[in-house]
Protein backbone atom coordinates (compact mmCIF):
# COMPACT_ATOMS: atom_id res chain seq x y z
CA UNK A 1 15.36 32.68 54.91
CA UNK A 2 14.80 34.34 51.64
CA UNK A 3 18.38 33.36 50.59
CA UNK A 4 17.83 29.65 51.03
CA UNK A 5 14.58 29.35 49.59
CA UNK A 6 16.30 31.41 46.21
CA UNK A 7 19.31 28.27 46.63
CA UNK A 8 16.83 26.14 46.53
CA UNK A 9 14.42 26.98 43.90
CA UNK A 10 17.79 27.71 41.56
CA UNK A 11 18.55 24.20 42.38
CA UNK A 12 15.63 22.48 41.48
CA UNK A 13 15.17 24.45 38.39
CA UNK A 14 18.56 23.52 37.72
CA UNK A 15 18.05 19.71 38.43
CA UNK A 16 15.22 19.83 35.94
CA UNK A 17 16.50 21.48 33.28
CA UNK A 18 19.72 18.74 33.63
CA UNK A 19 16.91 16.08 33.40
CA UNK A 20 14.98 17.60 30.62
CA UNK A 21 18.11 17.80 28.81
CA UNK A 22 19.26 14.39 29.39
CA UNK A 23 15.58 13.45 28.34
CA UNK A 24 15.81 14.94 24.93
CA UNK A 25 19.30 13.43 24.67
CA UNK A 26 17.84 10.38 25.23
CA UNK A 27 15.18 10.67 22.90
CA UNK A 28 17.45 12.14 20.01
CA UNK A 29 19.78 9.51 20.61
CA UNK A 30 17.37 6.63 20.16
CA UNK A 31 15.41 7.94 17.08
CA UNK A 32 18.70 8.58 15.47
CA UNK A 33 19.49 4.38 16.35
CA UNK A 34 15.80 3.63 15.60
CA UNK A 35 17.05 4.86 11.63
CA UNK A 36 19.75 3.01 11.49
CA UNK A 37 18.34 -0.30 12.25
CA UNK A 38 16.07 0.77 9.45
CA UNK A 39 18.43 1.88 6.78
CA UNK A 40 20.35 -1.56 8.03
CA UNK A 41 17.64 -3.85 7.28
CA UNK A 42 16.37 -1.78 4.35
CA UNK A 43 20.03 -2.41 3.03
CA UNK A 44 20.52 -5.98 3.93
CA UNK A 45 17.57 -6.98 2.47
CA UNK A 46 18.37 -5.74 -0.89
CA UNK A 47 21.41 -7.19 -0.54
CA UNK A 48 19.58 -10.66 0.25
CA UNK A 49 17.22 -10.09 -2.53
CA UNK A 50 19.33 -9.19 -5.38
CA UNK A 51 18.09 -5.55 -5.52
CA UNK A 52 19.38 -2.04 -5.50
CA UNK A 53 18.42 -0.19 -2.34
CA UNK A 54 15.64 2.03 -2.34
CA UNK A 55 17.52 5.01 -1.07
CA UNK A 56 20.08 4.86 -4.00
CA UNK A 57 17.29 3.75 -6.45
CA UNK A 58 15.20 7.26 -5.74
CA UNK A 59 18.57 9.00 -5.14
CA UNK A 60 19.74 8.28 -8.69
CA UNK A 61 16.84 9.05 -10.26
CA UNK A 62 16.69 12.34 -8.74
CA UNK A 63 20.23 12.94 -9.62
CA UNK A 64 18.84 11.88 -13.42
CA UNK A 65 15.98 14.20 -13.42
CA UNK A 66 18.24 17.51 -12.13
CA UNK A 67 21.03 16.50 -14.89
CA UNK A 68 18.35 16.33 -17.49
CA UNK A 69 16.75 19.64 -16.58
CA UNK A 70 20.14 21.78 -16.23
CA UNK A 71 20.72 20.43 -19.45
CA UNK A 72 18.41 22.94 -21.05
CA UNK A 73 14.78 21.20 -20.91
CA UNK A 74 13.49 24.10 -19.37
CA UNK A 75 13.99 27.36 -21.83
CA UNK A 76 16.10 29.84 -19.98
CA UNK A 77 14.22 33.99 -20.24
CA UNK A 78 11.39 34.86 -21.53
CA UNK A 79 12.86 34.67 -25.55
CA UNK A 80 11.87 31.83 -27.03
CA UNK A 81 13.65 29.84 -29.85
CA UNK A 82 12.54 29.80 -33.24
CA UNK A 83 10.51 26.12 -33.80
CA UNK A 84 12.08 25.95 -37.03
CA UNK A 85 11.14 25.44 -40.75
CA UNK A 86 7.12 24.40 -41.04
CA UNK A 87 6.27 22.12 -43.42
CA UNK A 88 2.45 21.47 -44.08
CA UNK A 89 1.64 18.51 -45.28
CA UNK A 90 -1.79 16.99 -46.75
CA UNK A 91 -3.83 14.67 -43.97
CA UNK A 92 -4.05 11.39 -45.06
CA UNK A 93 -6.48 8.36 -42.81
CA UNK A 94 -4.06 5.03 -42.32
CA UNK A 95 -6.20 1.82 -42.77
CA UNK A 96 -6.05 -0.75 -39.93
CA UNK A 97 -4.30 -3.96 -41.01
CA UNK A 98 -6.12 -6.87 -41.23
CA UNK A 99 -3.88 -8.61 -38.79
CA UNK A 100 -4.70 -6.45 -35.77
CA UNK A 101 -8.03 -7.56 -33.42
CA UNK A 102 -11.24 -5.25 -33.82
CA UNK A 103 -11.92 -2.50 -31.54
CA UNK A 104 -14.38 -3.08 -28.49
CA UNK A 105 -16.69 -1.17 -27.87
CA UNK A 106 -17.26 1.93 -25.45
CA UNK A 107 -19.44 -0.73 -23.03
CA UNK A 108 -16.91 -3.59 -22.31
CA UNK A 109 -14.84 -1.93 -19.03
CA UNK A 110 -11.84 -4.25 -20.41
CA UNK A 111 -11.39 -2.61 -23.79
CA UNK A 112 -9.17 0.41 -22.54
CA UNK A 113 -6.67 -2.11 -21.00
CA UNK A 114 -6.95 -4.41 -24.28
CA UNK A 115 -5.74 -1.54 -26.27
């Protein structure tokens, strides 16, 4: 008796792990659809609205930002280059023309977007 109820339980365990399987199959499956409707639409609406995708538009600008950073923006070691020749030079005050508008003051919430 021992034998069948072993068959048994080895089948059932089998049977679910075949379902929970075919579950997460499922489920994999239909997220991995679910993103391509998206990228789909995403893309056909650009394409209906004269714009670049968003994809490429943050792709290329990534692929900007690395090229601009392996060019030597960041200093490579711990030696630094020399800045160069300093020149000091006497501070002088430049008058406002009398074309542009006078300041606001620090009260008026607009005057930092005026400016």
């Amino acid at each position: 008796m021992n034998g069948i109820l072993d068959f048994f339980g080895r089948l059932v365990r089998g049977v679910l792990k075949l379902a929970l399987g075919l579950m997460a199959l499922v489920f994999v499956l239909s997220l991995l659809l679910a993103t391509l409707v998206v990228v789909l639409g995403v893309t056909l609406w650009a394409v209906i609205t004269g714009r670049k995708p968003a994809p490429a538009v943050v792709f290329t600008r990534f692929r900007q930002t690395s090229q601009r950073y392996t060019q030597g923006m960041w200093p490579t070691g711990t030696a630094r280059r020399p800045a160069g020749d300093v020149v000091d030079v006497q501070a002088t005050e430049v008058p406002e023309s009398a074309e542009a508008p006078p300041r606001r003051n620090g009260t008026d919430p607009m005057a930092r977007v005026m400016h």
